[in-house]
Protein backbone atom coordinates (compact mmCIF):
# COMPACT_ATOMS: atom_id res chain seq x y z
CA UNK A 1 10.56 -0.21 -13.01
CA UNK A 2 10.83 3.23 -11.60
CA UNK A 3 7.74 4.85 -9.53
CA UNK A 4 8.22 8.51 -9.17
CA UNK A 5 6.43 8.88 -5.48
CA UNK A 6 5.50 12.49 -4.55
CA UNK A 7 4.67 13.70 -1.12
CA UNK A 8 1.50 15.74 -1.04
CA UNK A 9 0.44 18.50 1.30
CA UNK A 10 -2.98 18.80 1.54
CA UNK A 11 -3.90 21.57 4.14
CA UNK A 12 -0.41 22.32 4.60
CA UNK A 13 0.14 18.84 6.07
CA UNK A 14 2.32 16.08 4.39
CA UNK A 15 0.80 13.05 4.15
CA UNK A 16 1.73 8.97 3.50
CA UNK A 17 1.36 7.99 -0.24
CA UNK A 18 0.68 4.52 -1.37
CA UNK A 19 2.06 3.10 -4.56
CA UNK A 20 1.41 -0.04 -6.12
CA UNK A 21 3.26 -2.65 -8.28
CA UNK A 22 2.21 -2.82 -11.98
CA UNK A 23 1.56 -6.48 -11.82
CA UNK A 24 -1.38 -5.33 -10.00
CA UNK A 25 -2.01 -2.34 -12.63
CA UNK A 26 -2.70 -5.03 -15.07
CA UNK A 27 -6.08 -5.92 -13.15
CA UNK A 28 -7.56 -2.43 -11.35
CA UNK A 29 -6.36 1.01 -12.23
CA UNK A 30 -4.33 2.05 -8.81
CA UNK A 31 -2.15 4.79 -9.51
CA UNK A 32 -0.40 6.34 -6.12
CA UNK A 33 -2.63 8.02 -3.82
CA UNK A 34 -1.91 10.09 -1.02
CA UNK A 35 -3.92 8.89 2.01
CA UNK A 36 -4.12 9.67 5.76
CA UNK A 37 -3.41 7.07 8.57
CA UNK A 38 -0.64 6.41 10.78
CA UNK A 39 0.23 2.84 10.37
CA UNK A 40 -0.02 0.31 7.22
CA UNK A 41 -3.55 -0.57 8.18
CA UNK A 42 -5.16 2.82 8.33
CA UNK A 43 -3.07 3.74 5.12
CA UNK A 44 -4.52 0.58 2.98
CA UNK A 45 -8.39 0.76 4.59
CA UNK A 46 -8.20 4.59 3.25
CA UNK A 47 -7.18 3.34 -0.43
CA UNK A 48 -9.54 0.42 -0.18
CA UNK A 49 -12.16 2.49 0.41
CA UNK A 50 -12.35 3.81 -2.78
CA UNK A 51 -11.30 0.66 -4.40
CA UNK A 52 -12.84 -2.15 -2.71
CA UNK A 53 -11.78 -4.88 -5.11
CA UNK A 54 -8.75 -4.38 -4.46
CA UNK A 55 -8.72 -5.71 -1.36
CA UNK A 56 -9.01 -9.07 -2.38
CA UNK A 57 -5.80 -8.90 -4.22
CA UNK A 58 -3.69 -7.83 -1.05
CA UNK A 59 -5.52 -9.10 1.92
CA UNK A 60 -6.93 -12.68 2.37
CA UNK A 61 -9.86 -13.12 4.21
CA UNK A 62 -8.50 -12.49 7.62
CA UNK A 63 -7.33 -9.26 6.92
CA UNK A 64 -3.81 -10.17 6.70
CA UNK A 65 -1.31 -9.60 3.91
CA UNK A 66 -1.74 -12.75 0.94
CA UNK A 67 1.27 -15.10 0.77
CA UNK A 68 2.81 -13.56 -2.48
CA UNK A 69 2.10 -9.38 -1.32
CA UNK A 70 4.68 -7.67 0.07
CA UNK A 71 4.88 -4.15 1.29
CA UNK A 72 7.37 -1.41 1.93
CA UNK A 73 7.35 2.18 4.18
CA UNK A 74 10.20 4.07 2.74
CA UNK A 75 12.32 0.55 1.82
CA UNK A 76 11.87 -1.56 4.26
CA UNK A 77 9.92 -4.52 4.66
CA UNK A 78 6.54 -4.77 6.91
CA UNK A 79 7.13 -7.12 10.01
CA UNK A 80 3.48 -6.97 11.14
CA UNK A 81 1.94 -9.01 8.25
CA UNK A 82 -1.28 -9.95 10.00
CA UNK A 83 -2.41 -6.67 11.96
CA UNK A 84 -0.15 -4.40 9.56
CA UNK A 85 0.47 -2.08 12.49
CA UNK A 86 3.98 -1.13 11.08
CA UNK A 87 4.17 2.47 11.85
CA UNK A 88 4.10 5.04 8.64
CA UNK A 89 5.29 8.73 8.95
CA UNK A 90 3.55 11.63 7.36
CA UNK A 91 6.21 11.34 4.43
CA UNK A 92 6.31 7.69 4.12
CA UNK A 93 6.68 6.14 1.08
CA UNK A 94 4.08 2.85 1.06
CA UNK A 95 4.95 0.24 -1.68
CA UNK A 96 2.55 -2.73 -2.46
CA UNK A 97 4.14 -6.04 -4.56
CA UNK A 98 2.56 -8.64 -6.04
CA UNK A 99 4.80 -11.05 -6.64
CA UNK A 100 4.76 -12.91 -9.71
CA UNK A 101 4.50 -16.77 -9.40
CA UNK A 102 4.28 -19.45 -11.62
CA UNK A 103 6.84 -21.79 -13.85
């Protein structure tokens, strides 16, 4: 699947947009948003804010990434799962998976 990301300037500033998986689209409508915050954290707790339910489907309750979520700034994988305090640029690209599981 292909997700067109554009960077938005709001106030002349660019800022980090978050994008999510469709296997998540099948449960809440979360088409990309543009959000400000400067590392994974304050980029998801923007988003969540105006989709609380969605939290539940990417953090547990700890705060911390769930087993099968993954995420990506610009194409590369987060190494902070628990604090997600991966640094994100005012361009970055943030990608949410849900990974599919099952037999």
């Amino acid at each position: 699947m292909y997700v067109d990301i554009n960077v938005s300037r709001q106030d002349g500033n660019v800022m980090p947009t978050v994008a999510f998986t469709s296997a998540l689209q099948r449960f809440l409508p979360v088409p990309a948003t543009q959000v400000a915050g400067a590392t994974v954290h304050e980029a998801l707790t923007v988003v969540f804010a105006s989709r609380p339910t969605l939290r539940g489907y990417i953090l547990d309750d700890q705060g911390a990434l769930r087993r099968h979520v993954n995420v990506f700034v610009n194409g590369e994988l987060v190494h902070d799962r628990v604090r997600l305090t991966d640094p994100v640029g005012p361009d970055a690209e943030i990608y949410v998976f849900q990974a599919l599981t099952g037999g």
